[in-house]
C-alpha atoms as a PDB file:
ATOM      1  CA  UNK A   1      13.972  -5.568  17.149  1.00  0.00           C
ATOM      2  CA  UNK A   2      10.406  -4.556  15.256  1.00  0.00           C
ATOM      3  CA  UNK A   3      10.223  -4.507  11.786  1.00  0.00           C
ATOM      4  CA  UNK A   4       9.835  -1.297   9.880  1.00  0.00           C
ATOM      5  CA  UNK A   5       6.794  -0.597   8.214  1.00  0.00           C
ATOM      6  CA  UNK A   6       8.324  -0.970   4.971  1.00  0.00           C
ATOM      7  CA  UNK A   7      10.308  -4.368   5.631  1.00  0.00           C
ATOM      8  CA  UNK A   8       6.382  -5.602   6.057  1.00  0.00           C
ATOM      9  CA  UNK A   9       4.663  -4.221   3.376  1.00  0.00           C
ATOM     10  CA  UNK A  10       7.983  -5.734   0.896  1.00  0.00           C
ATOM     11  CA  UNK A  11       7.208  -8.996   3.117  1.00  0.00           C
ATOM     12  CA  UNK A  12       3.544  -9.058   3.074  1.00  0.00           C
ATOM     13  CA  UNK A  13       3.677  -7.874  -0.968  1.00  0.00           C
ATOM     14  CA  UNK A  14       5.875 -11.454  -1.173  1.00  0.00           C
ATOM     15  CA  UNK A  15       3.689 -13.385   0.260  1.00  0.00           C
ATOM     16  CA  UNK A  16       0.690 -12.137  -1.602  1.00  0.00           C
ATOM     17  CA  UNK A  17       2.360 -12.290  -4.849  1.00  0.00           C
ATOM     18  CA  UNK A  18       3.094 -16.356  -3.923  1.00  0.00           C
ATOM     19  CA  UNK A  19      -0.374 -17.116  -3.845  1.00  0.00           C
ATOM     20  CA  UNK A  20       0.199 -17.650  -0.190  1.00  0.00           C
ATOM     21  CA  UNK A  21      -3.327 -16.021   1.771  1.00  0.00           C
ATOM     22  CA  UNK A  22      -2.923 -13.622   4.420  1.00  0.00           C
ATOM     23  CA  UNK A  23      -2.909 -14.735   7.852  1.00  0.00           C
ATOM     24  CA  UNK A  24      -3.976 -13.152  11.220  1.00  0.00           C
ATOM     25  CA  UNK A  25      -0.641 -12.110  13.253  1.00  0.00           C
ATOM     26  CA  UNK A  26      -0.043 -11.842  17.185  1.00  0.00           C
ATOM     27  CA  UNK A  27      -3.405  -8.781  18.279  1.00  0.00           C
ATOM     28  CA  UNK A  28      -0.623  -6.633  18.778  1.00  0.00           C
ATOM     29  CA  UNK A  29       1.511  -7.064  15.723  1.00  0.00           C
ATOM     30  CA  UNK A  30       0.309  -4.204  13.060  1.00  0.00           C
ATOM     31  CA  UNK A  31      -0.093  -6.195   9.407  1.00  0.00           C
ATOM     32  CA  UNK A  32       0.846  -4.418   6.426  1.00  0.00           C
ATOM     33  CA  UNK A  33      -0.772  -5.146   3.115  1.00  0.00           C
ATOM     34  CA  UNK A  34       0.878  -3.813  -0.113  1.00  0.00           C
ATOM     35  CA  UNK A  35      -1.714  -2.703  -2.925  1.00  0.00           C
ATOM     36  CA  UNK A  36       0.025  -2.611  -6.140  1.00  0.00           C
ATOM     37  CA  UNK A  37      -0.797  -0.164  -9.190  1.00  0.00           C
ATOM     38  CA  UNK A  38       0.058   0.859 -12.679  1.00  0.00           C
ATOM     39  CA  UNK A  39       2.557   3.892 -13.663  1.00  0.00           C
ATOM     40  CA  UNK A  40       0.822   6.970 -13.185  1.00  0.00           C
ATOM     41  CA  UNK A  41      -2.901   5.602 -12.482  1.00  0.00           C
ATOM     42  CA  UNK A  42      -5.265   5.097  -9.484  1.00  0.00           C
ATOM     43  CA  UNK A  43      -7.540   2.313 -10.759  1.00  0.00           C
ATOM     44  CA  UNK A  44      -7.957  -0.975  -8.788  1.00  0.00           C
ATOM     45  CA  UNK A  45      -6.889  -3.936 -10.566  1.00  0.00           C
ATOM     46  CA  UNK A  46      -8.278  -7.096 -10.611  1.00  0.00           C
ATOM     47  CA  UNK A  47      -5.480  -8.333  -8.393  1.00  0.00           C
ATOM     48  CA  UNK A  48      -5.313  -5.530  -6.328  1.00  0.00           C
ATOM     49  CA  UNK A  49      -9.483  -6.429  -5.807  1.00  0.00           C
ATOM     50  CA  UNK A  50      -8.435  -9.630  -4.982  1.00  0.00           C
ATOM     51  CA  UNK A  51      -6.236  -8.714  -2.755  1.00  0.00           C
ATOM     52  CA  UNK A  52      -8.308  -6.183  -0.667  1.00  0.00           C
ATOM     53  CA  UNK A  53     -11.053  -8.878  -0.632  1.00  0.00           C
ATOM     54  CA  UNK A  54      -8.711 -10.957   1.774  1.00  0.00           C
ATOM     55  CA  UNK A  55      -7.456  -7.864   3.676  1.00  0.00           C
ATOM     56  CA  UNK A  56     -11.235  -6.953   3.972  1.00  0.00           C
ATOM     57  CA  UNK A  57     -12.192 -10.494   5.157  1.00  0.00           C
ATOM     58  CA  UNK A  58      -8.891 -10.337   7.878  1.00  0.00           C
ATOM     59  CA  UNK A  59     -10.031  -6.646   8.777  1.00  0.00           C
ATOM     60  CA  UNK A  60     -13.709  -8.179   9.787  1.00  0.00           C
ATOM     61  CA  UNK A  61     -12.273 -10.931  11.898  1.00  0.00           C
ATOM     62  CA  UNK A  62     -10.795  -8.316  14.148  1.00  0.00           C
ATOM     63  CA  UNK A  63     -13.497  -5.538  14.267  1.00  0.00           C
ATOM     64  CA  UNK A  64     -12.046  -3.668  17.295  1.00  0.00           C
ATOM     65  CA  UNK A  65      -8.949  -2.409  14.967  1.00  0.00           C
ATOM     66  CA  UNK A  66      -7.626   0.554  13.264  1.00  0.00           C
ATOM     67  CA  UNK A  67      -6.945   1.078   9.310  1.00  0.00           C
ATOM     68  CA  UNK A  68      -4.507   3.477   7.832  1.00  0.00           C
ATOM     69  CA  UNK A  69      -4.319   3.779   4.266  1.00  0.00           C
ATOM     70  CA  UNK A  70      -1.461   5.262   2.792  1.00  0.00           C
ATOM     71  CA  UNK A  71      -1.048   6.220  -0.893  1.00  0.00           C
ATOM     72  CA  UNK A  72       2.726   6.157  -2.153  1.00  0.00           C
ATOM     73  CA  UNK A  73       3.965   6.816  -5.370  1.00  0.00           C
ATOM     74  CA  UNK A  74       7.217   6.691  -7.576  1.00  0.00           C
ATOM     75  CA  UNK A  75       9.397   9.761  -8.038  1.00  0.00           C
ATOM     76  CA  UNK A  76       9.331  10.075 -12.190  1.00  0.00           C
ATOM     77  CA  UNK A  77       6.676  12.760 -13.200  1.00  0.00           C
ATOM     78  CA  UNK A  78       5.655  15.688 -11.222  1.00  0.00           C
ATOM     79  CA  UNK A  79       5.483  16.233  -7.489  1.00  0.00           C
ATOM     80  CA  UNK A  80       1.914  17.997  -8.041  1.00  0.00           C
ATOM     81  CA  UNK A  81       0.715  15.053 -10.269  1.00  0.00           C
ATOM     82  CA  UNK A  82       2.378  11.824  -8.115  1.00  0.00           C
ATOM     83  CA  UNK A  83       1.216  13.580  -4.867  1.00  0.00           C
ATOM     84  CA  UNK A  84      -2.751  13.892  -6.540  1.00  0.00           C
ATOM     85  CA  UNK A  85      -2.554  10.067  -7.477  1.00  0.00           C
ATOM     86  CA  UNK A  86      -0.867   9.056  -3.910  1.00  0.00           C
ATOM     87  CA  UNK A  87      -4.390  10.372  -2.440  1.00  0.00           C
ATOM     88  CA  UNK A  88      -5.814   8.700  -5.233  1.00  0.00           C
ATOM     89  CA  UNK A  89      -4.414   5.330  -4.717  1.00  0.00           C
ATOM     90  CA  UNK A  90      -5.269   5.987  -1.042  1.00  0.00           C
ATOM     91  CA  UNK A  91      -9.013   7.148  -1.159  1.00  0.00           C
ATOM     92  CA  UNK A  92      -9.674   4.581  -3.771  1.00  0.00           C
ATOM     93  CA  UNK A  93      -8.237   1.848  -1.887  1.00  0.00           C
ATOM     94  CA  UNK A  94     -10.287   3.017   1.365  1.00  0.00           C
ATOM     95  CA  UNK A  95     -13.499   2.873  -0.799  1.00  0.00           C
ATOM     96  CA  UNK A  96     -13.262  -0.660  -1.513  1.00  0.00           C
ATOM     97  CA  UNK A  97     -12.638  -1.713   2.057  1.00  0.00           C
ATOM     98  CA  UNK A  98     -15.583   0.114   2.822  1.00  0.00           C
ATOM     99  CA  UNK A  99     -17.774  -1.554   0.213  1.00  0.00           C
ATOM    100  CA  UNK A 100     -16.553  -4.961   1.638  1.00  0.00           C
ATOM    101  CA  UNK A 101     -18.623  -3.780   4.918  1.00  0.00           C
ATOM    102  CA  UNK A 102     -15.357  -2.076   6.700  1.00  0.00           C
ATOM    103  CA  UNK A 103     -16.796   0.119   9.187  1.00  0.00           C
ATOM    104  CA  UNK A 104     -15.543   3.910   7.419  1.00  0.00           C
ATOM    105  CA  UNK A 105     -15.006   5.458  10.575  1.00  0.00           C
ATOM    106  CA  UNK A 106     -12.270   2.904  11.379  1.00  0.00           C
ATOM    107  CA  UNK A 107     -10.406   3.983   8.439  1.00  0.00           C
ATOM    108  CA  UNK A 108      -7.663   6.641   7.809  1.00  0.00           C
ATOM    109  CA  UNK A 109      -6.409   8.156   4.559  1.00  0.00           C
ATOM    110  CA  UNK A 110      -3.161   9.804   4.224  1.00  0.00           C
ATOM    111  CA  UNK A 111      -0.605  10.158   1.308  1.00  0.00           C
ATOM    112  CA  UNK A 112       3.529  10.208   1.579  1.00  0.00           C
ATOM    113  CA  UNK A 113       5.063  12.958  -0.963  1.00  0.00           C
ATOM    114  CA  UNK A 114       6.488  12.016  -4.024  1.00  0.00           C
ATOM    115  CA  UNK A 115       9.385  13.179  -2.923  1.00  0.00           C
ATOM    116  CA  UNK A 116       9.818  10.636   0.030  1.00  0.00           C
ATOM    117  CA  UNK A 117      10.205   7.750  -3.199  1.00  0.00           C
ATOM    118  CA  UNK A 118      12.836   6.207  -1.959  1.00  0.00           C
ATOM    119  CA  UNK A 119      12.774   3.914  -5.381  1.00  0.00           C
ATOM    120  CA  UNK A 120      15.126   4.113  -8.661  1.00  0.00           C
ATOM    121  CA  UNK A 121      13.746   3.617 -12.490  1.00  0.00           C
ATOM    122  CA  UNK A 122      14.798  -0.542 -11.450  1.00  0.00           C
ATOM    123  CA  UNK A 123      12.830  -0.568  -9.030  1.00  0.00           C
ATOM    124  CA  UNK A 124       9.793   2.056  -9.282  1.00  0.00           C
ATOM    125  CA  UNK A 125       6.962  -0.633  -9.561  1.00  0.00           C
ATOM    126  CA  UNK A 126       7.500  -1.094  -5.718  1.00  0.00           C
ATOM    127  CA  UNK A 127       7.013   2.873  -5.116  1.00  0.00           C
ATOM    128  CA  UNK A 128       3.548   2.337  -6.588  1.00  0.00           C
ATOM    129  CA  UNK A 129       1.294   1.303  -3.853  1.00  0.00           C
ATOM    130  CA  UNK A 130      -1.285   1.452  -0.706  1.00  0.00           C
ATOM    131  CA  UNK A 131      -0.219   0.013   1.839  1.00  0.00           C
ATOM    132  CA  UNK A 132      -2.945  -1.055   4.368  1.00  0.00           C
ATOM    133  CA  UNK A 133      -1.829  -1.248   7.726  1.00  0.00           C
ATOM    134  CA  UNK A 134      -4.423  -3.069  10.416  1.00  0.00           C
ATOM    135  CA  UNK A 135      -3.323  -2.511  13.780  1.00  0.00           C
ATOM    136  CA  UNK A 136      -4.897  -2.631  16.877  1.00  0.00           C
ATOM    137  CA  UNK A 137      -4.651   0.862  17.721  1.00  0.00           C
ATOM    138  CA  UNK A 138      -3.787   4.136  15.603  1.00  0.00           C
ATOM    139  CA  UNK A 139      -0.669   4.011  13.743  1.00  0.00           C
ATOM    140  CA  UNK A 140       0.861   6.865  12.509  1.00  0.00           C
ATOM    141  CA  UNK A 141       3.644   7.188   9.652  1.00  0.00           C
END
């Protein structure tokens, strides 16, 4: 059975978070790269840099493929304001692939509503991402 998209962003953000680098998967496989940010803003971090420098470098090694970025966010605050920095978090994210020589046209930006947070206060922190997914065709969420 395939894995959801969001059983391999959790498993891709545990990975990351172990130091472990990210590896190329099966051509076919879609790999999903969690981008983590602070409550309520849509500034890189230094780790989350870090972290799109090695999805960057794995996105060159396999030039023929799609990107979607998608923006998420939390449910506390506004829909209005969480659904702004979901694009945010997106767009931003998509700029810094781009500045690490990612071809722009093979990127997508979309954003999930605030109100798809399927998080609770405990566990929010995980609400507040990108995820990149490189596939080798379109994927759509």
């Amino acid at each position: 059975m395939p894995h959801s998209i969001t059983t391999l962003a959790f498993a891709a953000a545990f990975v990351l978070a172990a130091g472990t680098p990210i590896a190329a998967q099966s051509a076919s496989t879609p790999q999903v790269i969690a981008i983590y940010f602070p409550s309520g803003k849509a500034e890189l971090t230094e780790q989350a840099l870090a972290v799109i420098d090695e999805t960057a470098k794995l996105a060159r090694e396999q030039p023929s493929t799609q990107i979607v970025v998608v923006g998420r966010t939390d449910s506390s605050g506004s829909d209005e304001t969480n659904d702004r920095i979901a694009m945010e978090r997106a767009t931003n994210t998509r700029d810094a692939l781009i500045e690490r020589d990612i071809d722009p046209a093979n990127v997508t930006v979309i954003s999930r509503p605030a109100r798809e947070a399927r998080g609770t206060p405990d566990n929010f922190i995980t609400e507040r991402r990108a995820d990149v997914i490189i596939s080798p065709t379109a994927t759509s969420l």
